[in-house]
N, C-alpha and C. Protein backbone atom coordinates (compact mmCIF):
# COMPACT_ATOMS: atom_id res chain seq x y z
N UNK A 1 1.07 -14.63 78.27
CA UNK A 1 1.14 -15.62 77.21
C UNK A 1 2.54 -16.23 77.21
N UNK A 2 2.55 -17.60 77.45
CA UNK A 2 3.92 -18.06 77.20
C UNK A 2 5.04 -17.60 76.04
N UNK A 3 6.07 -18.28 76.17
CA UNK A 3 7.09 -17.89 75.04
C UNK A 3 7.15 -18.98 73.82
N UNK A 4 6.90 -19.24 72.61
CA UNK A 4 6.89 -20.10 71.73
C UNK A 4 7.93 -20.28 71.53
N UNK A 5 8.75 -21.57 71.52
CA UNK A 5 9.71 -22.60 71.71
C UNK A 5 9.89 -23.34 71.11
N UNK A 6 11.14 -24.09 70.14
CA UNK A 6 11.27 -25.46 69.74
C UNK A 6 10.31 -25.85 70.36
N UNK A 7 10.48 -26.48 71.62
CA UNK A 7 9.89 -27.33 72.48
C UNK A 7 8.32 -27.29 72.35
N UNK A 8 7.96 -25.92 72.64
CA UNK A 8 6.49 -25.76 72.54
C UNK A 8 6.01 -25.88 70.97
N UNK A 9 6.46 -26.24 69.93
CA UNK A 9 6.18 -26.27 68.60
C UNK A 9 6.21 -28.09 68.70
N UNK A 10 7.28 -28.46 69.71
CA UNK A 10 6.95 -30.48 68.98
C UNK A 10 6.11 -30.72 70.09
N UNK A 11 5.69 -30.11 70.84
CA UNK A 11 4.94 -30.42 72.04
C UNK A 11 3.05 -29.68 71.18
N UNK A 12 3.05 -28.88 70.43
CA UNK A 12 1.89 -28.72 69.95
C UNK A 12 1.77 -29.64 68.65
N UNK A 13 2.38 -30.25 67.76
CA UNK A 13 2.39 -31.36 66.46
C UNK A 13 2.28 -32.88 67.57
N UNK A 14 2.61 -33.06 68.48
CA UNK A 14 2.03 -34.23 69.58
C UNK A 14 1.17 -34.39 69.65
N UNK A 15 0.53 -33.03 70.14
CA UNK A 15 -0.94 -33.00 71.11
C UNK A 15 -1.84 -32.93 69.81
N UNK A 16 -1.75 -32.56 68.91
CA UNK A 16 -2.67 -32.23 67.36
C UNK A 16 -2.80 -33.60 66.93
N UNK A 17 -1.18 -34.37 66.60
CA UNK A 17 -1.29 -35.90 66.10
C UNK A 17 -2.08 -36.68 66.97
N UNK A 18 -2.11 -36.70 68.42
CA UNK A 18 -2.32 -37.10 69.60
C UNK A 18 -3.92 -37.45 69.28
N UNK A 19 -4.34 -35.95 69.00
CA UNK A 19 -5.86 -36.01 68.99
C UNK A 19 -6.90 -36.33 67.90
N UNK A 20 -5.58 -36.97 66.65
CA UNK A 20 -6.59 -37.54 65.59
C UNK A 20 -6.16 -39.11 65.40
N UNK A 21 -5.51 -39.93 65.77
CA UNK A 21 -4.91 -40.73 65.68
C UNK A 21 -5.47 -41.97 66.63
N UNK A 22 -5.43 -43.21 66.39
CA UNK A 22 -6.55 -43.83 66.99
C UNK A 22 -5.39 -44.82 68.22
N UNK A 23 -4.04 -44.84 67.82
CA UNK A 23 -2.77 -45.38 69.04
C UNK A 23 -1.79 -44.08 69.26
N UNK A 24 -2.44 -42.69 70.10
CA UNK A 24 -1.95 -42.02 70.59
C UNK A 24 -0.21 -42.28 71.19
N UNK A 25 -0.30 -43.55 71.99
CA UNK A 25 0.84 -44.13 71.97
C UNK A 25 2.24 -44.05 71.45
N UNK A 26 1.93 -44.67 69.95
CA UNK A 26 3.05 -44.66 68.91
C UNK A 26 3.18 -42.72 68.19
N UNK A 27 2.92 -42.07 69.09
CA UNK A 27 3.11 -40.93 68.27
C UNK A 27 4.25 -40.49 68.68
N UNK A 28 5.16 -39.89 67.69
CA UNK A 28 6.69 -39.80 68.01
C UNK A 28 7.17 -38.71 67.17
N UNK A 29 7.98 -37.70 67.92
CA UNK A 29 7.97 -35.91 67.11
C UNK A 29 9.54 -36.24 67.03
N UNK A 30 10.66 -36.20 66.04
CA UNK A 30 11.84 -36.37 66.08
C UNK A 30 12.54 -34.76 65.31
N UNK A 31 13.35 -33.99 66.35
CA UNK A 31 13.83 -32.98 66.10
C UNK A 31 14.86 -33.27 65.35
N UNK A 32 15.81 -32.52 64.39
CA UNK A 32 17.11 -32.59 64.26
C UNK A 32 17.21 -31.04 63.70
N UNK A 33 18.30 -30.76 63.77
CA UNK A 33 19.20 -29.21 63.59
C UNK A 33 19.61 -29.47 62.16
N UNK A 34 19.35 -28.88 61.11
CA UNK A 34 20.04 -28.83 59.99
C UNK A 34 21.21 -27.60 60.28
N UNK A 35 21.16 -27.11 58.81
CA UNK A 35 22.34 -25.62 58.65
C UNK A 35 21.19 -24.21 59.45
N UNK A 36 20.39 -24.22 58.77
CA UNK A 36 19.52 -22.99 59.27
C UNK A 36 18.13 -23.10 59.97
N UNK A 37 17.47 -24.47 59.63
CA UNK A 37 16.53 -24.36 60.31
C UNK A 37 16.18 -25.79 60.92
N UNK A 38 15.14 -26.20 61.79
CA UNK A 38 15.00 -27.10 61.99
C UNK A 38 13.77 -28.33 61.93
N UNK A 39 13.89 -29.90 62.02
CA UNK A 39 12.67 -30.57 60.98
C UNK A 39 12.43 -30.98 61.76
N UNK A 40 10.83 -31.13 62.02
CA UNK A 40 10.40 -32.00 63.09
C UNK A 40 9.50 -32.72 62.37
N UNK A 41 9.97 -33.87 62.70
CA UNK A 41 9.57 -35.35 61.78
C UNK A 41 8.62 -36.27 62.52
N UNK A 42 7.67 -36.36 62.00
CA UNK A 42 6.14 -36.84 62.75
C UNK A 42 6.11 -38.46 62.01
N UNK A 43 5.96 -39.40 63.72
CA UNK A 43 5.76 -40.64 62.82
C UNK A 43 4.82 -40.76 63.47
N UNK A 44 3.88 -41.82 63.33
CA UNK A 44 2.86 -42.96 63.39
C UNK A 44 2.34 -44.31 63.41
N UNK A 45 1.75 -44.56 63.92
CA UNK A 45 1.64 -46.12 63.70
C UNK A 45 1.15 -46.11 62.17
N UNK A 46 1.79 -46.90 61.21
CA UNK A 46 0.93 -46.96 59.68
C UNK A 46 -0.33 -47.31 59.62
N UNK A 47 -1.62 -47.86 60.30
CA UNK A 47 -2.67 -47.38 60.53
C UNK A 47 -3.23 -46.11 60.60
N UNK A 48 -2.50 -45.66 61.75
CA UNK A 48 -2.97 -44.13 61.43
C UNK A 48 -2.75 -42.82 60.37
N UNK A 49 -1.70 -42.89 59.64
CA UNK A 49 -0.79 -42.32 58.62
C UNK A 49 -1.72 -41.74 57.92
N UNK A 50 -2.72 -42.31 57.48
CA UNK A 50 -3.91 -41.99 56.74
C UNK A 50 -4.90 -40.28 57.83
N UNK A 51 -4.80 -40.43 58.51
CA UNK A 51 -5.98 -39.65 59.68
C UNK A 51 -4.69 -38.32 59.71
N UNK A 52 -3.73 -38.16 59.88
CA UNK A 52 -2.47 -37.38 60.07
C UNK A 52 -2.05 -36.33 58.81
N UNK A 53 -2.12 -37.30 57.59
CA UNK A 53 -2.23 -36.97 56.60
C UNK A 53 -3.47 -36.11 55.74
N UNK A 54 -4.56 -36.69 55.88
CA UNK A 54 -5.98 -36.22 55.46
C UNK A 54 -6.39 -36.69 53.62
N UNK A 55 -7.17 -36.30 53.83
CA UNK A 55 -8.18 -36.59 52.18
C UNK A 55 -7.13 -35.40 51.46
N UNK A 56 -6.70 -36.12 50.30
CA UNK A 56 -5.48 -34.91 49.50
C UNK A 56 -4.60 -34.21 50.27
N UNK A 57 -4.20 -34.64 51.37
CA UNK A 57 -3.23 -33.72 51.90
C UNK A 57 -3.66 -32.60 52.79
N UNK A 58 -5.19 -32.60 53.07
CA UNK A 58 -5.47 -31.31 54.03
C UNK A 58 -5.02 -30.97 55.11
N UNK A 59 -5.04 -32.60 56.40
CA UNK A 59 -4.92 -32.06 57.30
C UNK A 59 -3.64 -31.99 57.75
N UNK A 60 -2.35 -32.79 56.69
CA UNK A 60 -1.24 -32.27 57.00
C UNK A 60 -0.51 -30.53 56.74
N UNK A 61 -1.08 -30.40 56.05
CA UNK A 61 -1.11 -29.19 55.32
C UNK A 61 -2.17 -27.94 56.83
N UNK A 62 -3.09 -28.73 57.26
CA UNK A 62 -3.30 -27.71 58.25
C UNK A 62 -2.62 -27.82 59.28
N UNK A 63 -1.88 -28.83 59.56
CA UNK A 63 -0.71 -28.91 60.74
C UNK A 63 0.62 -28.22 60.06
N UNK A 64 0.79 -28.22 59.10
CA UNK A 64 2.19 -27.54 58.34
C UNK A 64 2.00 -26.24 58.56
N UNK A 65 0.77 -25.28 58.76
CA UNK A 65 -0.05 -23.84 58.34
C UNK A 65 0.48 -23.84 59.92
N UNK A 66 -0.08 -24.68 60.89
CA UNK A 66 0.27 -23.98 62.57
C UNK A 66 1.53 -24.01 62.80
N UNK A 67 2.27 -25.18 62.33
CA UNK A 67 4.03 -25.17 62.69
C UNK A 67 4.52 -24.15 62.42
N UNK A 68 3.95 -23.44 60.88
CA UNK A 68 4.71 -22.26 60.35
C UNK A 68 4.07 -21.04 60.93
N UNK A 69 3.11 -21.02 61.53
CA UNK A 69 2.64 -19.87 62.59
C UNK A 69 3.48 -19.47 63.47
N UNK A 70 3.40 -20.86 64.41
CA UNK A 70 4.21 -21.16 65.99
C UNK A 70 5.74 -20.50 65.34
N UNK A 71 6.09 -21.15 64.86
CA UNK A 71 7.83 -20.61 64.18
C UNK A 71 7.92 -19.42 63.69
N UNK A 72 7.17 -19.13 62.84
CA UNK A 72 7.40 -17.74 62.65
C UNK A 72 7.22 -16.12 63.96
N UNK A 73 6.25 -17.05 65.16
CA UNK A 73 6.35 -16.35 66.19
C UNK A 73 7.64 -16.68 66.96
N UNK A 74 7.72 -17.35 66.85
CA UNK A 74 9.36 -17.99 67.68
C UNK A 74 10.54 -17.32 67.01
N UNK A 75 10.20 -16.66 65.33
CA UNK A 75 11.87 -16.71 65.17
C UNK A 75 12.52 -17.72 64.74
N UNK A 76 12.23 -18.56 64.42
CA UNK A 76 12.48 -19.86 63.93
C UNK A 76 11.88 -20.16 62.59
N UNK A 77 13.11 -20.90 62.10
CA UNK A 77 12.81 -21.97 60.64
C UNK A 77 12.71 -23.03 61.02
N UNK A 78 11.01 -23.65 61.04
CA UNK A 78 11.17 -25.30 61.24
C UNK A 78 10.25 -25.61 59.83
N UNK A 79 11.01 -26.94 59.93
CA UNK A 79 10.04 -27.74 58.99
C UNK A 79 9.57 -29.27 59.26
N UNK A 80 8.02 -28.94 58.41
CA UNK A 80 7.18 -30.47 59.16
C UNK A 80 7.25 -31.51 58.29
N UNK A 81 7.83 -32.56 58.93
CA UNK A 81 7.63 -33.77 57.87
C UNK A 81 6.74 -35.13 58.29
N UNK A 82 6.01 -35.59 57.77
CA UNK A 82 5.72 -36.90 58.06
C UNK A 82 6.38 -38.02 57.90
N UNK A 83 6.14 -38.90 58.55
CA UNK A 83 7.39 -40.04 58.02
C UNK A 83 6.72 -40.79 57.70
N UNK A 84 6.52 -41.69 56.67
CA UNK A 84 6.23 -42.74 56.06
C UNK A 84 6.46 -44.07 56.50
């Protein structure tokens, strides 16, 4: 089984956005390093924002549930944001 990674954490919020999103294209994972942990900031084409997001917040919230899986196997504090 591979090793879970920064890398392999914005490389799995890609392939997830990737696969609900209707301009795969414009999908864009932006890392930055805070003090302790780190945010990986999910944009979109604003068309899609809606599909990423979900009805009340589900399916970001089920992409927030795997980031904090992946990271917590990694050893890592990340956090998921959408960008508006």
């Amino acid at each position: 089984m591979p090793e879970v990674t920064k890398e392999t954490i914005k490389a799995l919020i890609e392939y997830v956005a990737e696969s609900l999103v209707d301009e795969p294209r414009n999908v864009r994972v932006k890392e930055a390093q805070k003090e302790s942990y780190t945010v990986m900031e999910l944009s979109v084409s604003a068309e899609d924002l809606g599909k990423v997001i979900g009805k009340n917040g589900q399916t970001a919230r089920a992409i927030r549930t795997i980031v904090n899986a992946a990271a917590s196997k990694a050893g890592e504090k990340v956090i998921f944001e959408i960008k508006e």
